[in-house]
PDB file of N, CA and C in Angstrom:
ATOM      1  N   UNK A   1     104.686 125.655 104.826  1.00  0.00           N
ATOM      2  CA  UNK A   1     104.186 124.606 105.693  1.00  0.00           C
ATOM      3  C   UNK A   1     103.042 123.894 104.980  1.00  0.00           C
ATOM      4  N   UNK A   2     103.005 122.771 104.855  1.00  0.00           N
ATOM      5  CA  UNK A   2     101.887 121.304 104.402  1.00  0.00           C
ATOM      6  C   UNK A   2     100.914 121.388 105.715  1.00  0.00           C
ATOM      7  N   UNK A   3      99.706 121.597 105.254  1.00  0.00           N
ATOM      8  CA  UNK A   3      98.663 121.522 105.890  1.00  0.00           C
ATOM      9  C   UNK A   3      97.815 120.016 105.826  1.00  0.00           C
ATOM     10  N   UNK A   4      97.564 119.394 107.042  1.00  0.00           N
ATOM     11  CA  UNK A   4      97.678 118.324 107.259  1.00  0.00           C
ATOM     12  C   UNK A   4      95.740 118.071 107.563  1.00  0.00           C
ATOM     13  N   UNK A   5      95.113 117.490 106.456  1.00  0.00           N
ATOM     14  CA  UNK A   5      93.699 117.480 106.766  1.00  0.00           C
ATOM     15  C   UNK A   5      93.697 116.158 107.320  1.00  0.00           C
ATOM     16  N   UNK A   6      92.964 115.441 108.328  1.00  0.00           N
ATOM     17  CA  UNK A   6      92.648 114.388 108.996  1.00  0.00           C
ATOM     18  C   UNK A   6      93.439 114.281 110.131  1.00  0.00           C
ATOM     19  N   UNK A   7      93.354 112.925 111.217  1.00  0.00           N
ATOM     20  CA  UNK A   7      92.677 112.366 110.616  1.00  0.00           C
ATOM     21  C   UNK A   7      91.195 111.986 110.772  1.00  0.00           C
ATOM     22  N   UNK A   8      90.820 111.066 110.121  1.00  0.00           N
ATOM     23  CA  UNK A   8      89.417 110.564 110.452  1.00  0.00           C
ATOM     24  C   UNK A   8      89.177 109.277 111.455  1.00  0.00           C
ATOM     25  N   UNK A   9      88.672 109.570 112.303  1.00  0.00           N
ATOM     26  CA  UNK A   9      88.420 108.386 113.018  1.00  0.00           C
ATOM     27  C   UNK A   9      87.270 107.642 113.140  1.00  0.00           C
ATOM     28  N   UNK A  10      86.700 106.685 113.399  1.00  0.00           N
ATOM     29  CA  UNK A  10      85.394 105.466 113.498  1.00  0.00           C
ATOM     30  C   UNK A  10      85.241 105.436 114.616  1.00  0.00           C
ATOM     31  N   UNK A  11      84.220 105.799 115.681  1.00  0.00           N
ATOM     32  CA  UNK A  11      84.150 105.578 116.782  1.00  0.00           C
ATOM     33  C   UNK A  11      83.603 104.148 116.861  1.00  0.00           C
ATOM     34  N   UNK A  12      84.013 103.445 118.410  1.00  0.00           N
ATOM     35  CA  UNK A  12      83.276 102.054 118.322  1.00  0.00           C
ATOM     36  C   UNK A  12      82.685 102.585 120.151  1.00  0.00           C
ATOM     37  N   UNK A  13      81.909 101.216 120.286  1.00  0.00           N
ATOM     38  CA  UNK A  13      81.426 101.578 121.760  1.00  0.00           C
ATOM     39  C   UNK A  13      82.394 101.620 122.827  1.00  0.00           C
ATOM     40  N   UNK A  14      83.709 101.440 122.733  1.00  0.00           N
ATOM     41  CA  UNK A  14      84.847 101.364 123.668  1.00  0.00           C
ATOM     42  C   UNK A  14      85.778 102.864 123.639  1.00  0.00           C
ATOM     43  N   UNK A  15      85.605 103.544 122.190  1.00  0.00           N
ATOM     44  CA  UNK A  15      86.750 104.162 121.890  1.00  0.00           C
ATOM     45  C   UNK A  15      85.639 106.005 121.303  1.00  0.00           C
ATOM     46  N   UNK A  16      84.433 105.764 121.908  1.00  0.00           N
ATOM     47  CA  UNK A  16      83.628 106.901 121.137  1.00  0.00           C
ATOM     48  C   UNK A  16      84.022 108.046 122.559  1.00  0.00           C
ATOM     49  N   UNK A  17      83.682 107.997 123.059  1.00  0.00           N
ATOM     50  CA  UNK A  17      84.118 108.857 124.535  1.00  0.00           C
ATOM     51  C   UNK A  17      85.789 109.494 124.427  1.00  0.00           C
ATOM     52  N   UNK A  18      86.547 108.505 124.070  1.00  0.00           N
ATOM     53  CA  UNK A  18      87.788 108.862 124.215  1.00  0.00           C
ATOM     54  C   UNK A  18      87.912 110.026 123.101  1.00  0.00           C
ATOM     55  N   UNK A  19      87.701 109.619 121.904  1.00  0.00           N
ATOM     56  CA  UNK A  19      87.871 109.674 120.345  1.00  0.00           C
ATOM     57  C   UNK A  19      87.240 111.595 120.161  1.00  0.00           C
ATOM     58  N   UNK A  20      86.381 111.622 121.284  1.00  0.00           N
ATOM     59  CA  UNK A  20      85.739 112.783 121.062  1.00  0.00           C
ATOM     60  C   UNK A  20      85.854 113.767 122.269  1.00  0.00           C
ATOM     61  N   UNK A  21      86.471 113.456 123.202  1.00  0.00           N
ATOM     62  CA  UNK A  21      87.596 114.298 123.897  1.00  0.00           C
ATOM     63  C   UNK A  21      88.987 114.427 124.207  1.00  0.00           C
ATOM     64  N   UNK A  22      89.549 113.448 125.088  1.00  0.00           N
ATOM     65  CA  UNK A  22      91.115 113.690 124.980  1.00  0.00           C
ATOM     66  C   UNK A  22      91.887 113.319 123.755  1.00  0.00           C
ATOM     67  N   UNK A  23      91.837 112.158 122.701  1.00  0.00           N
ATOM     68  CA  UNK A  23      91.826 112.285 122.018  1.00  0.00           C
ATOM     69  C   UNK A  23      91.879 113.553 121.005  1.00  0.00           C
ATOM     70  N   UNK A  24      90.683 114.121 120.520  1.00  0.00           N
ATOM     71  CA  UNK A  24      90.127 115.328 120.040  1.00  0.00           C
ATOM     72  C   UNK A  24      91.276 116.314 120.464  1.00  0.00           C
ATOM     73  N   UNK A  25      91.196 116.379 122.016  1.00  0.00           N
ATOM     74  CA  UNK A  25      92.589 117.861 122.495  1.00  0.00           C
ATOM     75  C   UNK A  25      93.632 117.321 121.897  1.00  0.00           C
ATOM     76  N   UNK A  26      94.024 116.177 121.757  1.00  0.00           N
ATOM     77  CA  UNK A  26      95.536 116.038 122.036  1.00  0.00           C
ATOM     78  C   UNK A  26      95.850 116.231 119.907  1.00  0.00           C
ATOM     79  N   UNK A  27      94.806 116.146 119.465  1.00  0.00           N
ATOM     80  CA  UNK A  27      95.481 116.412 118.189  1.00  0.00           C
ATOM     81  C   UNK A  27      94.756 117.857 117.454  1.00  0.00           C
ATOM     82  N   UNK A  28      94.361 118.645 118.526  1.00  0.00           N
ATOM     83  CA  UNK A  28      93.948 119.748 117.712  1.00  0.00           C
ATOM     84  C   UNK A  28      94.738 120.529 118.129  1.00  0.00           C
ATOM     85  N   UNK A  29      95.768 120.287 119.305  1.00  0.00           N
ATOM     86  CA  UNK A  29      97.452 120.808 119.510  1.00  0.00           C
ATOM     87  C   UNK A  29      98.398 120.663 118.382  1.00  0.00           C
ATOM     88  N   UNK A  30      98.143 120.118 117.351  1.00  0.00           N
ATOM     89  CA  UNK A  30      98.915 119.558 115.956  1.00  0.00           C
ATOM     90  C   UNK A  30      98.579 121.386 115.272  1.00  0.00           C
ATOM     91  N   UNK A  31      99.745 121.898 115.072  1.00  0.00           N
ATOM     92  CA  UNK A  31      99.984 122.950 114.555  1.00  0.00           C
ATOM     93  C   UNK A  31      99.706 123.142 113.025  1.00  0.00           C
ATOM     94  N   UNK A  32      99.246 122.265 112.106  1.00  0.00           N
ATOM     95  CA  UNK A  32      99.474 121.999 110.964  1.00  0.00           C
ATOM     96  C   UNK A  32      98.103 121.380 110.735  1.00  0.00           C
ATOM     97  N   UNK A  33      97.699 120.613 111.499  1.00  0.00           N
ATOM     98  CA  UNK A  33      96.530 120.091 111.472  1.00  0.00           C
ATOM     99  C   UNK A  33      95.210 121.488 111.292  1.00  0.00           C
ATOM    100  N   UNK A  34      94.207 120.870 109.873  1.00  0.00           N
ATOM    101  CA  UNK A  34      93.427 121.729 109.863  1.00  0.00           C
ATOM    102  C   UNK A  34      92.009 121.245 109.875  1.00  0.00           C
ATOM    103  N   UNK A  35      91.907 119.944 110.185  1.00  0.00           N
ATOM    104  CA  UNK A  35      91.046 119.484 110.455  1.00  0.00           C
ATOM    105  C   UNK A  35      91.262 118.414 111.150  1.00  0.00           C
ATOM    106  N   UNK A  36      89.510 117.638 111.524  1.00  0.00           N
ATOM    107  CA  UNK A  36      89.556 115.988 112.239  1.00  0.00           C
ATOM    108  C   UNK A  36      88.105 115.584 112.395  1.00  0.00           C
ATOM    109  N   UNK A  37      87.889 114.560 111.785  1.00  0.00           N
ATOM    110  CA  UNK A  37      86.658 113.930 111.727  1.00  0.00           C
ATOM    111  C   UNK A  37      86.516 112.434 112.392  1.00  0.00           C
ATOM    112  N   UNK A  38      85.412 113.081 113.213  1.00  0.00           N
ATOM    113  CA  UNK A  38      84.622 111.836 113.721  1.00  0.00           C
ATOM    114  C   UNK A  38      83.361 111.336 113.267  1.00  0.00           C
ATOM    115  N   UNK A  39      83.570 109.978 112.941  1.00  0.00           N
ATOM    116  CA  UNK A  39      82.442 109.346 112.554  1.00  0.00           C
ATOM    117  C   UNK A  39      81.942 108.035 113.409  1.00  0.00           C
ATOM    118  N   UNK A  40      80.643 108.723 113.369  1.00  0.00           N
ATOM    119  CA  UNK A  40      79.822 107.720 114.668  1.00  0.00           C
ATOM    120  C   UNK A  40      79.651 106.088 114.257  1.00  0.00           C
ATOM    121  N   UNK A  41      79.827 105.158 115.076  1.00  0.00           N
ATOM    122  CA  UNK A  41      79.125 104.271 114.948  1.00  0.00           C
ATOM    123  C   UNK A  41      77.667 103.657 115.236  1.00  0.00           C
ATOM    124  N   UNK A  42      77.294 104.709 115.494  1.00  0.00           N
ATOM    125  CA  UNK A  42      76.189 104.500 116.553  1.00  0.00           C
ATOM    126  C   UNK A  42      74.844 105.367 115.925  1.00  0.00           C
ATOM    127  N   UNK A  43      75.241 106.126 114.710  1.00  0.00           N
ATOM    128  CA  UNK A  43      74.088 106.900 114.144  1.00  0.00           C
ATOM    129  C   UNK A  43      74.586 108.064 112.734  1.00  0.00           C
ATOM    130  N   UNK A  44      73.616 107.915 111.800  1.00  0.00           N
ATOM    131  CA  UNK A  44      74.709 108.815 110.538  1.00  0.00           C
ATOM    132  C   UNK A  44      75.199 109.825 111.078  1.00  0.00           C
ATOM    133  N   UNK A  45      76.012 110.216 111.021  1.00  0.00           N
ATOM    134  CA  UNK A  45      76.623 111.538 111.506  1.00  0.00           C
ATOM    135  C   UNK A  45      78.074 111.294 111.574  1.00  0.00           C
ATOM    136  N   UNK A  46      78.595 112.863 111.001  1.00  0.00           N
ATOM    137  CA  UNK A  46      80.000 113.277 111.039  1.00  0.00           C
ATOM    138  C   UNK A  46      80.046 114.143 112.251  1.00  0.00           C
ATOM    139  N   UNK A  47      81.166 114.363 112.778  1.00  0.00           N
ATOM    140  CA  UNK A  47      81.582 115.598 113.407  1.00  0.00           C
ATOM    141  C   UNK A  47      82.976 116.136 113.290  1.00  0.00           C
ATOM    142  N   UNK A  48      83.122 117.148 112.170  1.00  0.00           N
ATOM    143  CA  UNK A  48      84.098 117.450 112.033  1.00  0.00           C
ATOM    144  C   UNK A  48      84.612 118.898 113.194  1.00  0.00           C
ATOM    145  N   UNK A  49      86.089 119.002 113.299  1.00  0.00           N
ATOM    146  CA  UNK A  49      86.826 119.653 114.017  1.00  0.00           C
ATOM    147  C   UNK A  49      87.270 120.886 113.201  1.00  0.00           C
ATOM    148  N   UNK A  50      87.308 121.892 112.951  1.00  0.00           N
ATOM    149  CA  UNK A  50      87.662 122.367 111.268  1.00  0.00           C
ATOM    150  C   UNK A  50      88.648 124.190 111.651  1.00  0.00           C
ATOM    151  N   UNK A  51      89.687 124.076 111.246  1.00  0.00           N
ATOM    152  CA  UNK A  51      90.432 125.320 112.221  1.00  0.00           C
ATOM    153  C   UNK A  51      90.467 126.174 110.865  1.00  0.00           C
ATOM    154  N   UNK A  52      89.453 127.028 111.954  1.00  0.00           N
ATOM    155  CA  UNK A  52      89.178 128.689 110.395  1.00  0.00           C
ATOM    156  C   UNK A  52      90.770 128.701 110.384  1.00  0.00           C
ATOM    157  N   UNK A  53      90.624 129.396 109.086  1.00  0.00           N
ATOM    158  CA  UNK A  53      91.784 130.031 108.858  1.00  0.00           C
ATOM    159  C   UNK A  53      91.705 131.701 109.045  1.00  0.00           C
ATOM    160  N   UNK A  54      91.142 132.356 109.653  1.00  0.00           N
ATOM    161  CA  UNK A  54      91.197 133.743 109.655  1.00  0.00           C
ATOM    162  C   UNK A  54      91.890 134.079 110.978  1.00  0.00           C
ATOM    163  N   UNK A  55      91.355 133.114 112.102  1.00  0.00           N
ATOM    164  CA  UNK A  55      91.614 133.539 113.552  1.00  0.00           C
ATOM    165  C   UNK A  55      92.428 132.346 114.171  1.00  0.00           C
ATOM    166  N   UNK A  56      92.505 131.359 113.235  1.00  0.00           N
ATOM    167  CA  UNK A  56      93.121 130.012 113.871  1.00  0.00           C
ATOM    168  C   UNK A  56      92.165 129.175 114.955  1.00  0.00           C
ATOM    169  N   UNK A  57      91.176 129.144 115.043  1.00  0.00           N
ATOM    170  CA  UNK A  57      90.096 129.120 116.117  1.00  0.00           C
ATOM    171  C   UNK A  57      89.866 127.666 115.227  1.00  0.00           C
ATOM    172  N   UNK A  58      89.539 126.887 116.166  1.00  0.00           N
ATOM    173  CA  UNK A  58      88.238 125.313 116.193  1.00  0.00           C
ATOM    174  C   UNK A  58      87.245 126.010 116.216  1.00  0.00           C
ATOM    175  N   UNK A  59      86.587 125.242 114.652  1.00  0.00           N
ATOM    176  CA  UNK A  59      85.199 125.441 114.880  1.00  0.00           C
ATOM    177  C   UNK A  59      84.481 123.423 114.952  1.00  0.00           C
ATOM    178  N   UNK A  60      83.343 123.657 115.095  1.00  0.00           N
ATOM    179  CA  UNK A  60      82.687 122.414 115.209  1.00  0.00           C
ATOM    180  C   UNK A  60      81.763 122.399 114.497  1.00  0.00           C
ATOM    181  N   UNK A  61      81.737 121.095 113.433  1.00  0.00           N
ATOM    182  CA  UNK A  61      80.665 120.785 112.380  1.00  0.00           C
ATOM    183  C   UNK A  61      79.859 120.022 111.987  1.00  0.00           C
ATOM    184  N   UNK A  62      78.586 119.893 111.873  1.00  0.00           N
ATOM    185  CA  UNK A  62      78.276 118.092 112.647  1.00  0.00           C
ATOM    186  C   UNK A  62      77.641 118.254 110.982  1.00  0.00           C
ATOM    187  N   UNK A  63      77.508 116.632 110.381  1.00  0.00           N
ATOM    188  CA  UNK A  63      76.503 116.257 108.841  1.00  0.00           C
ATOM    189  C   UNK A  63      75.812 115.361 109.222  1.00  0.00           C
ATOM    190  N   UNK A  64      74.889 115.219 109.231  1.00  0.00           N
ATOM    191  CA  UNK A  64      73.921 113.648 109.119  1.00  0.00           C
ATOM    192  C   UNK A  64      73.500 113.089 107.770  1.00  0.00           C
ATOM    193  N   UNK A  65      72.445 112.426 107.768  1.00  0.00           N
ATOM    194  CA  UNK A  65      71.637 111.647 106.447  1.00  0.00           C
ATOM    195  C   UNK A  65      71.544 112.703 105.789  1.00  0.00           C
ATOM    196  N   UNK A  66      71.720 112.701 104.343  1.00  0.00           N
ATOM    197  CA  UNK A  66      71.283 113.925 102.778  1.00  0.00           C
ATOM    198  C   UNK A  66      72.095 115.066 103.198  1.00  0.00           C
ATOM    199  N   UNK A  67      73.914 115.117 103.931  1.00  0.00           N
ATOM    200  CA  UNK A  67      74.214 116.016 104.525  1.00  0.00           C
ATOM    201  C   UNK A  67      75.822 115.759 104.223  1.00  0.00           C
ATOM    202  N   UNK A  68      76.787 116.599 103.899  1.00  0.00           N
ATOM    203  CA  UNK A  68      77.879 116.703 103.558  1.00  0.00           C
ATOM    204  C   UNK A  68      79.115 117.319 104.599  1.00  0.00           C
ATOM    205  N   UNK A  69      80.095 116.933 104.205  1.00  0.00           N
ATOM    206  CA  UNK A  69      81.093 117.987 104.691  1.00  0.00           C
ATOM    207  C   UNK A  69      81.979 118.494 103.856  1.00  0.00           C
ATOM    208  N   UNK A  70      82.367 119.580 103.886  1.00  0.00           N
ATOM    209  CA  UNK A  70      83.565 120.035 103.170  1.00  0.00           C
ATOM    210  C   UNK A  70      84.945 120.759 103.603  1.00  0.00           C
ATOM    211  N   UNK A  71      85.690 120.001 103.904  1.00  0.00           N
ATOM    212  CA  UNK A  71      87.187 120.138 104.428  1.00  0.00           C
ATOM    213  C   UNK A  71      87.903 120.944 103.928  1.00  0.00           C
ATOM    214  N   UNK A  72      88.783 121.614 104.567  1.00  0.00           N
ATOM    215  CA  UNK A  72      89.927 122.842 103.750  1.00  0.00           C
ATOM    216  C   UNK A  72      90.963 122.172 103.218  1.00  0.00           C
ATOM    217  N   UNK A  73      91.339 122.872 102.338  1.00  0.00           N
ATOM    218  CA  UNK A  73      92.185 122.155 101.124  1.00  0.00           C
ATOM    219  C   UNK A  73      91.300 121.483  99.824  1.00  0.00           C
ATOM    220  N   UNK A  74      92.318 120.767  99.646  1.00  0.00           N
ATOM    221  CA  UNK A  74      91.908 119.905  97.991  1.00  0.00           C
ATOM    222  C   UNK A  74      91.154 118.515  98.369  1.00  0.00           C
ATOM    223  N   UNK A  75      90.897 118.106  99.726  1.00  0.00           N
ATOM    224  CA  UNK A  75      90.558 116.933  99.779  1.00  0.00           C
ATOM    225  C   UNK A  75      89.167 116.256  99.495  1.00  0.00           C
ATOM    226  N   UNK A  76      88.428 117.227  99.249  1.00  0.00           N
ATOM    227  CA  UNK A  76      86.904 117.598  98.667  1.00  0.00           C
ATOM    228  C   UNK A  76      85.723 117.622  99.811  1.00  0.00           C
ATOM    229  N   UNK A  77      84.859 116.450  99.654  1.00  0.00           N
ATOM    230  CA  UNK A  77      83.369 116.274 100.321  1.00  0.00           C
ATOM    231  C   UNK A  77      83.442 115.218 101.148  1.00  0.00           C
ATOM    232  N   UNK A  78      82.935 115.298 102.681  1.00  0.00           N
ATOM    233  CA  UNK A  78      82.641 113.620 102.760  1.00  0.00           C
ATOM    234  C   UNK A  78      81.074 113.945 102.549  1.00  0.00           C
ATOM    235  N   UNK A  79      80.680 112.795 102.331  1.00  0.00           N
ATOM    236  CA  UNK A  79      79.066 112.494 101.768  1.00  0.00           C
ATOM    237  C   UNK A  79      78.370 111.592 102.806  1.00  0.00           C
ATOM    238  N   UNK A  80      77.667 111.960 103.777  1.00  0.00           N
ATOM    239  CA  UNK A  80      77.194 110.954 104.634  1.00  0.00           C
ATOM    240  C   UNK A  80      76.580 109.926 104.001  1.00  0.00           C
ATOM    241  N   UNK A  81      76.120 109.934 103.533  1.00  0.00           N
ATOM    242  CA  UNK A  81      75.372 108.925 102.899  1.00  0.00           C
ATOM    243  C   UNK A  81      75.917 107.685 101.782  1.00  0.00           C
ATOM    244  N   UNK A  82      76.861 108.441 101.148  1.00  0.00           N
ATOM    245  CA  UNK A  82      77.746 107.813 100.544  1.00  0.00           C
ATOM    246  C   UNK A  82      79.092 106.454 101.966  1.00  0.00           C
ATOM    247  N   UNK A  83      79.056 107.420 102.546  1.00  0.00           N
ATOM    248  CA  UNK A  83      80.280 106.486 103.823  1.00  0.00           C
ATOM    249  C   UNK A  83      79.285 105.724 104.478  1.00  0.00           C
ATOM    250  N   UNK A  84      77.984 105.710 104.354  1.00  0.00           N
ATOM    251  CA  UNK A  84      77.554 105.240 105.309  1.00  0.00           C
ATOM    252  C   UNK A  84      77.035 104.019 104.422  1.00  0.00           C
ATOM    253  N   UNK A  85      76.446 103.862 103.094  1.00  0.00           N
ATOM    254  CA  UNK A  85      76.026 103.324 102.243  1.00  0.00           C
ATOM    255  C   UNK A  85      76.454 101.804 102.530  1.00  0.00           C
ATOM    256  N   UNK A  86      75.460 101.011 102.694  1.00  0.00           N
ATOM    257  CA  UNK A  86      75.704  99.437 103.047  1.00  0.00           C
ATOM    258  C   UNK A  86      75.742  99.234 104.497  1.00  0.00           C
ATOM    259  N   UNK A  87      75.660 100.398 105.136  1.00  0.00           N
ATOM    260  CA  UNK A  87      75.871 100.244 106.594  1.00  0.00           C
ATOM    261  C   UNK A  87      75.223  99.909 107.941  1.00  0.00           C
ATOM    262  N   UNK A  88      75.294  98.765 108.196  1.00  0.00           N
ATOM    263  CA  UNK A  88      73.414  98.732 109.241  1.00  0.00           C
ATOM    264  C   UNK A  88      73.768  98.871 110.481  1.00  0.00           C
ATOM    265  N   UNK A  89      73.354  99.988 111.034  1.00  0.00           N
ATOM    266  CA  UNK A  89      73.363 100.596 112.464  1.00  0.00           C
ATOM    267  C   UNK A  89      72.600 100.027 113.394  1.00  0.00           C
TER     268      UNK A  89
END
């Protein structure tokens, strides 16, 4: 089985509420799915969704400013600062 990292979503002021609950359930039911990231519009910060692999369990991972994430698999780092770079909040 292909383990499926993302996806990533952009919250906006219409779609941040949704994006970070029903949303959120309806794809952490994705069997394959081993992660899901939300990224705020509204302030640096990630919040990733991230399913250990020991127990199969959601865990929850938040990065801000000078703050990283690192996803399972090969897909590497997100870099807050780097995604956010040029960005005026």
């Amino acid at each position: 089985m292909r383990w499926l990292v993302g996806p990533v979503e952009v919250t906006s002021p219409s779609s941040e509420e949704y994006d970070r609950s029903e949303k959120r359930d309806h794809y952490l039911t994705i069997p394959s799915l081993r992660a899901y990231v939300v990224v705020s519009h509204r302030e640096l910060l990630f919040t990733a969704y991230v399913r250990e692999t020991a127990d199969e369990a959601w865990a929850s991972r938040e990065a801000r400013v000078h703050e990283g994430l690192t996803l399972p698999g090969k897909t590497g780092d997100l870099d807050v600062d780097t995604v956010y770079r040029g960005v005026s909040l």
